[in-house]
C-alpha atoms as a PDB file:
ATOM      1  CA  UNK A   1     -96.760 -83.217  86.881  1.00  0.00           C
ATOM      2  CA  UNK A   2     -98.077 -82.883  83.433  1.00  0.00           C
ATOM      3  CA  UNK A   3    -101.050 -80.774  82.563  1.00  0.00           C
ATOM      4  CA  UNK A   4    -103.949 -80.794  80.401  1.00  0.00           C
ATOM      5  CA  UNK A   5    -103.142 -78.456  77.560  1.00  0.00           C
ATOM      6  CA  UNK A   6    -106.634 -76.535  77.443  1.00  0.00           C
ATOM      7  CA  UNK A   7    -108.322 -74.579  74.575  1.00  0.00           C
ATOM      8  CA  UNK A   8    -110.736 -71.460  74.917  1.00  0.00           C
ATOM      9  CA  UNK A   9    -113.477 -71.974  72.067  1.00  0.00           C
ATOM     10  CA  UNK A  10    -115.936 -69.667  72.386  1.00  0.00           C
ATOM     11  CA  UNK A  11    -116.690 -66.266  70.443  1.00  0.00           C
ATOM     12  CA  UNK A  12    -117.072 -63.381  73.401  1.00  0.00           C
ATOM     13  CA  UNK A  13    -113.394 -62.722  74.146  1.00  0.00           C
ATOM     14  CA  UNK A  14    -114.957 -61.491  77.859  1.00  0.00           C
ATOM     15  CA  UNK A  15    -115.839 -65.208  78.122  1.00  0.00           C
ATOM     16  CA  UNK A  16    -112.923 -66.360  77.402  1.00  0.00           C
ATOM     17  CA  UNK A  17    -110.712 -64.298  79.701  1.00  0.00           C
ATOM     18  CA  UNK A  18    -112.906 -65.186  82.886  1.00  0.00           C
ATOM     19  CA  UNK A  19    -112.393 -68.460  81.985  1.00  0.00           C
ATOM     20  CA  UNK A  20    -108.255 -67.889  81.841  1.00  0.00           C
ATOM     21  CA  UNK A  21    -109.032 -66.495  84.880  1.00  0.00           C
ATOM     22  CA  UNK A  22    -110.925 -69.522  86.617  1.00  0.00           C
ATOM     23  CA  UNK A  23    -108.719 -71.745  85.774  1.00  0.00           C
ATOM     24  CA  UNK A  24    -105.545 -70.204  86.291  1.00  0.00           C
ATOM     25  CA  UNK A  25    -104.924 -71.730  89.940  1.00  0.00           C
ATOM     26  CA  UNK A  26    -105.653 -75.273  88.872  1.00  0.00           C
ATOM     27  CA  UNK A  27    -102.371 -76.958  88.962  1.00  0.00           C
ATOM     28  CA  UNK A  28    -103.576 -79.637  86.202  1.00  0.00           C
ATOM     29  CA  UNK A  29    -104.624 -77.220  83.488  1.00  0.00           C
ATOM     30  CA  UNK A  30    -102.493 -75.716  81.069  1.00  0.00           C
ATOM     31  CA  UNK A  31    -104.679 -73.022  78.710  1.00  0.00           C
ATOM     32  CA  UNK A  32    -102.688 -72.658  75.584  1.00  0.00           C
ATOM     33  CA  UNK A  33    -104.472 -70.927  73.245  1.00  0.00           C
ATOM     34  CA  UNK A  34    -108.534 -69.867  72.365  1.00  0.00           C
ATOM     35  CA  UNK A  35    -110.625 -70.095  69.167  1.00  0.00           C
ATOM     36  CA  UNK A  36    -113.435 -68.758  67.967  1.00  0.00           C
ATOM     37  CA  UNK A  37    -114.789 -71.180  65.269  1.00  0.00           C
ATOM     38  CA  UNK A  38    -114.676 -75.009  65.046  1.00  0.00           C
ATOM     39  CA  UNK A  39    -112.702 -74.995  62.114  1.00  0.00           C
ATOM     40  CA  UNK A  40    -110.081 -72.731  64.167  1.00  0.00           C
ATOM     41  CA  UNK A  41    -110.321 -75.255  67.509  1.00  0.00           C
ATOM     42  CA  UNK A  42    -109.535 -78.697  64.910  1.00  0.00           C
ATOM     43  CA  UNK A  43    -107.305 -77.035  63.018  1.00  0.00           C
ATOM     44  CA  UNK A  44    -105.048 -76.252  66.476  1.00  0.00           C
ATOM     45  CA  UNK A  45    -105.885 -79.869  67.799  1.00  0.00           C
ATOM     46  CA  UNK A  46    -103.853 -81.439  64.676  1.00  0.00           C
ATOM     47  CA  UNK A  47    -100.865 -79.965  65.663  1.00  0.00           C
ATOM     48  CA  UNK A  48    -101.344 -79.798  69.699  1.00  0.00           C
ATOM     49  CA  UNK A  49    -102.508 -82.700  72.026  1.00  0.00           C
ATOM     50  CA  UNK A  50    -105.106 -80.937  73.593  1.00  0.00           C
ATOM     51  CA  UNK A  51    -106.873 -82.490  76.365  1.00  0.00           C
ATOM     52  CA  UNK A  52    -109.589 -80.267  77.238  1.00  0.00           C
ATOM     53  CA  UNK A  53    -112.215 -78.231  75.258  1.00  0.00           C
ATOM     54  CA  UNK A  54    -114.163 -75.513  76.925  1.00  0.00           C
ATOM     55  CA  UNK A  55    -116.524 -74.935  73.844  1.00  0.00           C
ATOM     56  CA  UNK A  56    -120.104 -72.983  73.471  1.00  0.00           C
ATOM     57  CA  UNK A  57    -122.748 -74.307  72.139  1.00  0.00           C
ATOM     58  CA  UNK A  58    -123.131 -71.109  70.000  1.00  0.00           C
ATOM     59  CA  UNK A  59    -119.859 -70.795  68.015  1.00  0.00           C
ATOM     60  CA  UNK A  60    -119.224 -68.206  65.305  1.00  0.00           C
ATOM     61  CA  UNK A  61    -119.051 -69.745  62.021  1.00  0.00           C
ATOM     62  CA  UNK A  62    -121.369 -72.923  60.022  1.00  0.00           C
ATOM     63  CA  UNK A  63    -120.451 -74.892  62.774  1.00  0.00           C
ATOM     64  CA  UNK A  64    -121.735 -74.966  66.554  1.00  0.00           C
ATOM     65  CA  UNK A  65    -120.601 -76.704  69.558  1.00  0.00           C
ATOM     66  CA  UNK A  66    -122.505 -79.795  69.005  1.00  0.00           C
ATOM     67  CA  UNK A  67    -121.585 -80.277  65.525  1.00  0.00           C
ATOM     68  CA  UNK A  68    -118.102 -80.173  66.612  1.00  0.00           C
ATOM     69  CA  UNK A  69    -118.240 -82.615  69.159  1.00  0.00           C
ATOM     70  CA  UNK A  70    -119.868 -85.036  66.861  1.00  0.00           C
ATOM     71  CA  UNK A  71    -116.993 -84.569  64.111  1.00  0.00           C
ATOM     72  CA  UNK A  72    -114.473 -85.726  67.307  1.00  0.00           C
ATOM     73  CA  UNK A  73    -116.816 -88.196  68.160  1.00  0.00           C
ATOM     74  CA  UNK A  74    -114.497 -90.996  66.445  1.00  0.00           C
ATOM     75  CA  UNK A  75    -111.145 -89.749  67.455  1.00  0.00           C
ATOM     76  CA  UNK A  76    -109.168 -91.172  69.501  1.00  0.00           C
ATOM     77  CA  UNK A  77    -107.342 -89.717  72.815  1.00  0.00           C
ATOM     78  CA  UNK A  78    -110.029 -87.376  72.063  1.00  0.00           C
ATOM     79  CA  UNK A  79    -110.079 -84.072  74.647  1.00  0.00           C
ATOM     80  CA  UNK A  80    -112.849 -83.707  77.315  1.00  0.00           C
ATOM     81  CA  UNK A  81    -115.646 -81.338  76.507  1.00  0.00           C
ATOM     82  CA  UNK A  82    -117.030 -78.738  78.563  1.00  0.00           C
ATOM     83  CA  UNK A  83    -119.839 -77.542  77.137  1.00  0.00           C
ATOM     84  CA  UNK A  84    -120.796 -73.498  77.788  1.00  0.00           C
ATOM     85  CA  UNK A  85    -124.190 -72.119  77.373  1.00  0.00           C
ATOM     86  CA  UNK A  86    -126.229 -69.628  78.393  1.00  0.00           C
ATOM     87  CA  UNK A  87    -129.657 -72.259  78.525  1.00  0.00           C
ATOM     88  CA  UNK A  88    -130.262 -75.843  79.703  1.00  0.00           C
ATOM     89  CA  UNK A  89    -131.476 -76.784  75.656  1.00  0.00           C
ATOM     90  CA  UNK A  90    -128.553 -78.718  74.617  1.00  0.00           C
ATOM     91  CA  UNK A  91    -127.575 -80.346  77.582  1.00  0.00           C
ATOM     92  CA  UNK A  92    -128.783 -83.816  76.933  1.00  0.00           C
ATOM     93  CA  UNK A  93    -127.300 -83.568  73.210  1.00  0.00           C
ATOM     94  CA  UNK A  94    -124.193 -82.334  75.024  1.00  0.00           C
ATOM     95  CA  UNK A  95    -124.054 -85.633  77.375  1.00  0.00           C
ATOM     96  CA  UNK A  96    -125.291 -88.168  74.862  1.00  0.00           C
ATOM     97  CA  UNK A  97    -121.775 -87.339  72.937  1.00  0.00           C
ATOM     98  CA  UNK A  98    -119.501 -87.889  76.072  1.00  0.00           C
ATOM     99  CA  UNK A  99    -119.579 -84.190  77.309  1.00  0.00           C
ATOM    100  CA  UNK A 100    -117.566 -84.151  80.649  1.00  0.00           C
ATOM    101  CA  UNK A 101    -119.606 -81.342  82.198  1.00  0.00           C
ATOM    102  CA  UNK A 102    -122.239 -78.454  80.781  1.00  0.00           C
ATOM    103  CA  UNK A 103    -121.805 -75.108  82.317  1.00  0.00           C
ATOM    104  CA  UNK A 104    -124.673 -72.478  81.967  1.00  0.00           C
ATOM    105  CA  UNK A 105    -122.812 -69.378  81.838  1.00  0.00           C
ATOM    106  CA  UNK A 106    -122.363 -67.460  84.236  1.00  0.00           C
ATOM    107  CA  UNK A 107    -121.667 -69.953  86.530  1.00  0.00           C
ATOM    108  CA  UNK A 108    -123.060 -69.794  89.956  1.00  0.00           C
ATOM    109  CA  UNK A 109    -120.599 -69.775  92.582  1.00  0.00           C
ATOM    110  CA  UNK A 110    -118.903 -72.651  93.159  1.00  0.00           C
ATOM    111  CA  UNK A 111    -120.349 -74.340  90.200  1.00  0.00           C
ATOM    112  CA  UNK A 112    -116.623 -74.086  88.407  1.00  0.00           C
ATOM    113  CA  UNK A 113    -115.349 -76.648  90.908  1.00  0.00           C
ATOM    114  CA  UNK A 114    -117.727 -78.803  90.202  1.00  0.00           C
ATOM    115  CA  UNK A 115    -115.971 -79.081  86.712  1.00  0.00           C
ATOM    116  CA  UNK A 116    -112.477 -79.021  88.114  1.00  0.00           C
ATOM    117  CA  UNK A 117    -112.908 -82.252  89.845  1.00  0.00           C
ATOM    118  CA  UNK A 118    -114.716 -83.753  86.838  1.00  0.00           C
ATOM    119  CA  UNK A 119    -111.429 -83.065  85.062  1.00  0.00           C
ATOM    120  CA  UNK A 120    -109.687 -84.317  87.502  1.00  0.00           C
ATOM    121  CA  UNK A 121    -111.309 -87.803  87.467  1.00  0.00           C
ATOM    122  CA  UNK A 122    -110.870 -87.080  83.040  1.00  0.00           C
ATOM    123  CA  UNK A 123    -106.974 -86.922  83.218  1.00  0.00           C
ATOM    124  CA  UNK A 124    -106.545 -89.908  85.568  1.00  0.00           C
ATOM    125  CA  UNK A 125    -107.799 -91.413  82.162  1.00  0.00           C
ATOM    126  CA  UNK A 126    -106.446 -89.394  79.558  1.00  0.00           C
ATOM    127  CA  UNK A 127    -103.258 -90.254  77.563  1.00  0.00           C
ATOM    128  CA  UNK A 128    -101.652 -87.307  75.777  1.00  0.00           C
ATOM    129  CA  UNK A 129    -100.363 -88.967  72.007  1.00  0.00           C
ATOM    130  CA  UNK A 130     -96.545 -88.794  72.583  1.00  0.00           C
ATOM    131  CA  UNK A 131     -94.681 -87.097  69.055  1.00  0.00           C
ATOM    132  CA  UNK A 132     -93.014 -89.666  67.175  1.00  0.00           C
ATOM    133  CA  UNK A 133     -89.881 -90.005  67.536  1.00  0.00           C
ATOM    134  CA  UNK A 134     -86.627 -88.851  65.922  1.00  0.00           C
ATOM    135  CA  UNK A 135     -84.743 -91.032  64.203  1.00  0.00           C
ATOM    136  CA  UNK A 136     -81.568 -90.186  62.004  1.00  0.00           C
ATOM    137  CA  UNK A 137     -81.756 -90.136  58.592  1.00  0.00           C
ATOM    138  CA  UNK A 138     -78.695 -92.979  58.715  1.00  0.00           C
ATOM    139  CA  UNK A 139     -80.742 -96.736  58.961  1.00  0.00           C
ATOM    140  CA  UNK A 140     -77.834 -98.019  59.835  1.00  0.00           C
ATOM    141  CA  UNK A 141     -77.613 -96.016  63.441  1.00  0.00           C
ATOM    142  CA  UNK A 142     -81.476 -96.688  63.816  1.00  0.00           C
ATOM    143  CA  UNK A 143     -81.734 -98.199  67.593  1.00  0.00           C
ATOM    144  CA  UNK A 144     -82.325-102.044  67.691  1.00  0.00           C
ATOM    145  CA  UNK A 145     -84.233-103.797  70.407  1.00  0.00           C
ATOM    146  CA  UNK A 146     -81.741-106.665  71.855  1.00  0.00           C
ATOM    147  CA  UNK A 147     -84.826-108.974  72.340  1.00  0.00           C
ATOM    148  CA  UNK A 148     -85.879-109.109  68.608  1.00  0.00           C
ATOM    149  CA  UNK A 149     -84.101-109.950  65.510  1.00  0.00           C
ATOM    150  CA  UNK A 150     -84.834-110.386  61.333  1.00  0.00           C
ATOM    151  CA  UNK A 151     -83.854-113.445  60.300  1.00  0.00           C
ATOM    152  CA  UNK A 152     -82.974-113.268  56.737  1.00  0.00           C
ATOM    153  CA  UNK A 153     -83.422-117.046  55.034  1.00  0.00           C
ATOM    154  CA  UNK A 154     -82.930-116.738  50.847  1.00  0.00           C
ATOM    155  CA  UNK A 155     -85.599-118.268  49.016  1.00  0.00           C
ATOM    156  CA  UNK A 156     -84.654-120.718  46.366  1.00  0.00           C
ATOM    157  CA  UNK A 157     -85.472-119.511  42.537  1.00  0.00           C
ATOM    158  CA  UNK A 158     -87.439-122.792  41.875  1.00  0.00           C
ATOM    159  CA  UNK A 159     -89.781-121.818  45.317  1.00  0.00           C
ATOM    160  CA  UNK A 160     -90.113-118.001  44.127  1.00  0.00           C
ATOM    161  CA  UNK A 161     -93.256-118.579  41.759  1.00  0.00           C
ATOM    162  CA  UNK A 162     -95.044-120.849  44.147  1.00  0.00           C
ATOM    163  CA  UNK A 163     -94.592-118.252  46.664  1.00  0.00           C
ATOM    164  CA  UNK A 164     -95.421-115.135  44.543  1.00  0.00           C
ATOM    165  CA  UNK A 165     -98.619-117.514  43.386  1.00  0.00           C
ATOM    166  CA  UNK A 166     -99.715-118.179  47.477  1.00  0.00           C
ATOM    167  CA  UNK A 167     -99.477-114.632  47.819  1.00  0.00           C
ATOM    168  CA  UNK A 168    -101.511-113.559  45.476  1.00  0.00           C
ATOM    169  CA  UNK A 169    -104.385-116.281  46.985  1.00  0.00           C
ATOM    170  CA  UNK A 170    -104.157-114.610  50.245  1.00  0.00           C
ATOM    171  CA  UNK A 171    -104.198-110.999  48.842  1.00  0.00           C
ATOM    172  CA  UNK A 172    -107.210-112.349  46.881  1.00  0.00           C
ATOM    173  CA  UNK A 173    -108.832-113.501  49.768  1.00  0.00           C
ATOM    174  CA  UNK A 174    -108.453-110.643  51.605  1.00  0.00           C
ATOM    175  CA  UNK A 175    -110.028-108.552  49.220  1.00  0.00           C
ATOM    176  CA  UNK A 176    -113.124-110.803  48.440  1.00  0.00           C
ATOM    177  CA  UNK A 177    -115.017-108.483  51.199  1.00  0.00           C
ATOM    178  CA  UNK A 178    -118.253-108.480  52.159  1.00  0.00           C
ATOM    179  CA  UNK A 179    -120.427-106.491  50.224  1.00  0.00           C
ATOM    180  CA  UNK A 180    -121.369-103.341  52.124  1.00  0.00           C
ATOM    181  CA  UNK A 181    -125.106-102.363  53.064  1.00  0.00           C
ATOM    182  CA  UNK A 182    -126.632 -99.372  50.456  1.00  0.00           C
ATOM    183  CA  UNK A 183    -126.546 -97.284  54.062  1.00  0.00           C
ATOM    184  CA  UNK A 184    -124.221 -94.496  55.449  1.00  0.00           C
ATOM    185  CA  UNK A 185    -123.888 -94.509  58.838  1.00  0.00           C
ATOM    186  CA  UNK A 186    -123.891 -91.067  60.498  1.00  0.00           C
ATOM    187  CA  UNK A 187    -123.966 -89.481  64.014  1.00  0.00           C
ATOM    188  CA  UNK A 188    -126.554 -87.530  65.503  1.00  0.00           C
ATOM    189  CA  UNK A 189    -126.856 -86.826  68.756  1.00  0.00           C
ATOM    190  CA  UNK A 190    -124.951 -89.557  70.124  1.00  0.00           C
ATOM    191  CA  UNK A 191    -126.801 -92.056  67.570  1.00  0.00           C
ATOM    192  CA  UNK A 192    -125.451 -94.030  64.543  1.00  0.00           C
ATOM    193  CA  UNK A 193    -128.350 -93.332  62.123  1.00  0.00           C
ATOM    194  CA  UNK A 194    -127.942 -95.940  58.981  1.00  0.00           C
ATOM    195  CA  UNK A 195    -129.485 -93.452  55.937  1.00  0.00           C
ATOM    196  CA  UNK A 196    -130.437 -95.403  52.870  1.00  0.00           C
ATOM    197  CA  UNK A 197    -128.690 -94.316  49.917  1.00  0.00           C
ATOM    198  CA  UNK A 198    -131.986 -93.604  47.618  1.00  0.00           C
ATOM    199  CA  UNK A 199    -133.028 -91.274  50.586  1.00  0.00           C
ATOM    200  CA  UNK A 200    -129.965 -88.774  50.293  1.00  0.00           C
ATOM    201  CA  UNK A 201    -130.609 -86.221  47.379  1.00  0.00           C
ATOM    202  CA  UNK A 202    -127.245 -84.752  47.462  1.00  0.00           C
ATOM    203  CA  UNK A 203    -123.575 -84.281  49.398  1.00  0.00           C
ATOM    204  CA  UNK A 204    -122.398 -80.918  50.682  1.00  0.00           C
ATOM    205  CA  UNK A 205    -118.713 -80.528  50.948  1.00  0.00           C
ATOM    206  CA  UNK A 206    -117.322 -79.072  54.411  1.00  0.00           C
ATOM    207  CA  UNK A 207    -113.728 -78.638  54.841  1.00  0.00           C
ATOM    208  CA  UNK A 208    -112.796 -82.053  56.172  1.00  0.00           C
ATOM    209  CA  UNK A 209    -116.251 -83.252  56.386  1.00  0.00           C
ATOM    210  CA  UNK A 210    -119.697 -83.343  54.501  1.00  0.00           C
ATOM    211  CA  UNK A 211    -123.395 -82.748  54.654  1.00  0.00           C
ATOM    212  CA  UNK A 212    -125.830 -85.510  53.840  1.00  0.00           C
ATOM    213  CA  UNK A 213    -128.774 -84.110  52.976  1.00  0.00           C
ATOM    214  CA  UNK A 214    -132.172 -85.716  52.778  1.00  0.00           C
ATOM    215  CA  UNK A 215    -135.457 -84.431  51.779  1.00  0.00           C
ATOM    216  CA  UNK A 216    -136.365 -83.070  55.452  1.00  0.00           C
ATOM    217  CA  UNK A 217    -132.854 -82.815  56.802  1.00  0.00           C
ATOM    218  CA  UNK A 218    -129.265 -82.447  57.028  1.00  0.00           C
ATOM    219  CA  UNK A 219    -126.568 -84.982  58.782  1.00  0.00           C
ATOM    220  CA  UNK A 220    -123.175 -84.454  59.664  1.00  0.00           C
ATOM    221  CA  UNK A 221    -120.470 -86.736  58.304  1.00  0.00           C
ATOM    222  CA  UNK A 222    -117.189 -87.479  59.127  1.00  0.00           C
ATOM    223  CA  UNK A 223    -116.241 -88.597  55.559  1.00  0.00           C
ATOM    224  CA  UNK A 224    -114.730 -86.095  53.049  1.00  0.00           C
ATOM    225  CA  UNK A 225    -116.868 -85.739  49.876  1.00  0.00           C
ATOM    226  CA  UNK A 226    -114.093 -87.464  47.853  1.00  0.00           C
ATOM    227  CA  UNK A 227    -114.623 -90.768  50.165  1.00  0.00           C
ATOM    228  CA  UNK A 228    -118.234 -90.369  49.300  1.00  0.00           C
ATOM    229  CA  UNK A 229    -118.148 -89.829  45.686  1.00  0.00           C
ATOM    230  CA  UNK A 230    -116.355 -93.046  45.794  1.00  0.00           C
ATOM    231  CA  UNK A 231    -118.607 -94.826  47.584  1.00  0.00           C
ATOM    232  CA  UNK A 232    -121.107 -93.759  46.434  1.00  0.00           C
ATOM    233  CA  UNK A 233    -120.896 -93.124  42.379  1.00  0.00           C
ATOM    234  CA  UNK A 234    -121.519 -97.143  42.051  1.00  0.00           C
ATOM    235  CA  UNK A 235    -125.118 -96.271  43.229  1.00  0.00           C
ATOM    236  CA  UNK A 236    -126.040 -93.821  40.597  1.00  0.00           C
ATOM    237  CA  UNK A 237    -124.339 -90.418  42.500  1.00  0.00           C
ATOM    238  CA  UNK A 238    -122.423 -87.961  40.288  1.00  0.00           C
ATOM    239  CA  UNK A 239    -120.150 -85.371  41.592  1.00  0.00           C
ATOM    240  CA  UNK A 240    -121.561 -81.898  39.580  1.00  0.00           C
ATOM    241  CA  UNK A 241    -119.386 -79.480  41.624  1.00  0.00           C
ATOM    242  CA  UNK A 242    -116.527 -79.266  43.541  1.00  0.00           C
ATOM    243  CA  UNK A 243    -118.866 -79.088  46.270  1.00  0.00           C
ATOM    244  CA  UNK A 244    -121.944 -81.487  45.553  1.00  0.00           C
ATOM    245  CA  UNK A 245    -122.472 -84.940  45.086  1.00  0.00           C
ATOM    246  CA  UNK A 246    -125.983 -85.819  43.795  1.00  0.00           C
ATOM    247  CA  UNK A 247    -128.233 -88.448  43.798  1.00  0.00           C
ATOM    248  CA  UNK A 248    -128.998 -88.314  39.592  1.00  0.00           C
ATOM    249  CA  UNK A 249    -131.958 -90.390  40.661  1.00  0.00           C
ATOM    250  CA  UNK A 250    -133.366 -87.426  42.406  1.00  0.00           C
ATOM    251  CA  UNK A 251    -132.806 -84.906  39.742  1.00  0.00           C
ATOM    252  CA  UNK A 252    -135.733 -83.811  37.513  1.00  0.00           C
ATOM    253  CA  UNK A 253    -134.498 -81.164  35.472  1.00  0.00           C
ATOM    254  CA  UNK A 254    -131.240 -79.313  34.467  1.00  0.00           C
ATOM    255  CA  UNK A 255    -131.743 -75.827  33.588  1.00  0.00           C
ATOM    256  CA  UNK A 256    -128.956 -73.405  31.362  1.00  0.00           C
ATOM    257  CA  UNK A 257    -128.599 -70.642  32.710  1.00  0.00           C
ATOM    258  CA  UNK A 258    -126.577 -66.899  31.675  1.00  0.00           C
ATOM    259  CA  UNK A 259    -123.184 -67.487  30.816  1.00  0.00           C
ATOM    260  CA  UNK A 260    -123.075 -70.969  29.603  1.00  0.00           C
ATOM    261  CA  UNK A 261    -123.770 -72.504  33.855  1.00  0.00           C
ATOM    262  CA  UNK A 262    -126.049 -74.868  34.387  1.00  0.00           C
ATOM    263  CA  UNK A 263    -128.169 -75.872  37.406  1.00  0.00           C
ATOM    264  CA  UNK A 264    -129.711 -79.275  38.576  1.00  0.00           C
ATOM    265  CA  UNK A 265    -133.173 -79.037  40.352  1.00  0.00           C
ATOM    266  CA  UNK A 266    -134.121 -82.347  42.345  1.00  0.00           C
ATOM    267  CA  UNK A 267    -137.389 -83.827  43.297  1.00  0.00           C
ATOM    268  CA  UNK A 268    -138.666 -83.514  46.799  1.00  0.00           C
ATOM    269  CA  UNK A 269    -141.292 -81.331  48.649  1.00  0.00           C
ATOM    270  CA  UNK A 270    -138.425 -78.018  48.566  1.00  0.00           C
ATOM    271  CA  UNK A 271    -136.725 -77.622  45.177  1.00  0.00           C
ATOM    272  CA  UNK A 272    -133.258 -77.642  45.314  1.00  0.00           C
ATOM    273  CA  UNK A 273    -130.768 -76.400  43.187  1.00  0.00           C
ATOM    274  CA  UNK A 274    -127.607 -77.117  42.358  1.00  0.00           C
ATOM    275  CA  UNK A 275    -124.411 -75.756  40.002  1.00  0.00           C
ATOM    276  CA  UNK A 276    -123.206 -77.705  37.799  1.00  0.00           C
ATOM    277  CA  UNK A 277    -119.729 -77.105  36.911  1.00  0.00           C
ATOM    278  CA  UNK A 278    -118.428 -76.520  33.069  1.00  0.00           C
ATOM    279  CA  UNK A 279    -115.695 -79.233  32.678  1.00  0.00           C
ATOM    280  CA  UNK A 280    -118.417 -81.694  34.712  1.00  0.00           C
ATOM    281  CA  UNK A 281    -121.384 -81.064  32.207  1.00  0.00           C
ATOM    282  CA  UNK A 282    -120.004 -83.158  29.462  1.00  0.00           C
ATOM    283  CA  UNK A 283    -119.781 -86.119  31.495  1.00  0.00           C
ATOM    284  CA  UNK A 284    -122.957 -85.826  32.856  1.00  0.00           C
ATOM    285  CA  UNK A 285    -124.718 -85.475  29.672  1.00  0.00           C
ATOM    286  CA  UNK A 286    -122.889 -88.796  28.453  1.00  0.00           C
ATOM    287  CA  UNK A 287    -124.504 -90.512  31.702  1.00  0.00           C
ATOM    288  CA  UNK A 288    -128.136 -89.587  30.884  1.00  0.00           C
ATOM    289  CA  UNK A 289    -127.977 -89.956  27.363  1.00  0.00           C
ATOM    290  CA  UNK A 290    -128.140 -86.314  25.905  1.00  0.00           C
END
């Protein structure tokens, strides 16, 4: 019978092996490896199917439990979550993004069976991504389905133009999209919040994802900044840093500093500021006219 391949996330190793330990008589679990940090548990999850998460709230790293489960919250054939904590406070956050159970830590006796069978009922459901297959490198020996066939028809040279011209009508349809709304959609705490663009100051680069920050707080994105910049430099955002997009409409004042850097402060109730990088400067100048 196959078995949910099961990660350890959590940053007390003690945790971890009591959990090994738990679950090492359940016939449908698999543990195959632990983390310690988000970045460590998605990393391991690109290469291996997992199916389960046991994950605390409290990770080491920028990153906690939550955050993490909201950066899989788009995934598909995405692994259950089993939330570990040593309080009740995140519980409902936990839920509201599809956590399959929340154990407070240590759990009371018992209590671990409770989450067995909830796994249980979560692999009836779950279908493991199955690795692609191997073909040879030969197209000729590819394998052909009986039932289907390519019919190959030649296409007069007098038709060719009128086809290449129909073609191009239906790409250009296609691409005459609707225009998007000036919102980003992110997700907090199980919510799609639509954030107008003018409210965003400035983009924070996170390994695969970003931070949208406003002027009283900070979202989660699944976007990398590069998808933002592009989406986003039509609307008056400039990318100053490797790091940072920002919002030049919320900028009030670039300062040099030692060492030929300069910094960006924006508007809002806490100043915030920002490097600018050398090769970036000149650009930015150009754009507001120094």
């Amino acid at each position: 019978m196959p078995k949910l391949k099961t990660l350890l996330i959590h940053p007390d190793p003690e945790v971890r092996s009591a959990l090994r330990d738990a679950l090492e008589d359940v016939k449908f679990i698999h543990v195959l490896g632990e983390a310690v940090t988000a970045s460590e548990a998605l990393e391991m999850l690109e290469g291996i199917p997992y199916g389960v998460f046991f994950v605390a709230i409290d990770l080491s790293g920028d990153t906690n439990g939550i955050e993490m489960a909201q950066m899989l919250a788009g995934k598909k054939n995405k692994p259950a979550l089993v939330f570990i904590s040593e309080s009740e406070a995140q519980a409902y956050s936990a839920f509201e993004l599809g956590a399959t159970d929340y154990l407070l830590w240590p759990p009371a006796p018992g209590r671990m069976a409770r989450t067995v069978d909830r796994l249980q009922t979560f692999k009836s459901r779950f279908r493991e991504i199955p690795s692609p297959t191997q073909f040879p490198a030969d197209t000729d020996q590819l394998p052909i389905d009986s039932d289907e066939q390519t019919v190959q028809l030649p296409l007069p040279e007098e038709e060719q133009d009128s086809f290449l011209a129909a073609l191009k009508s239906a790409w250009d349809q296609t691409a005459k999209r609707r225009p998007e709304i000036d919102k980003l959609a992110v997700t907090q705490d199980g919510r799609t919040i639509l954030i107008p663009y003018d409210q965003i100051i400035f983009v924070e680069a996170f390994e695969d994802y970003s931070y949208v920050h406003t002027a009283n707080q900070k979202f989660l994105s699944s976007h990398r900044l590069k998808n933002l910049e592009d989406r986003l430099e039509p609307h008056r955002f400039f990318r100053v840093h490797r790091k940072y997009l920002v919002n030049l409409d919320m900028v009030t004042e670039i300062a040099s500093m030692p060492g030929s850097n300069f910094m960006l402060r924006t508007a809002g109730r806490t100043r915030i500021e920002l490097p600018i990088s050398r090769r970036r400067i000149g650009d930015l100048k150009k754009i507001i006219g120094l």
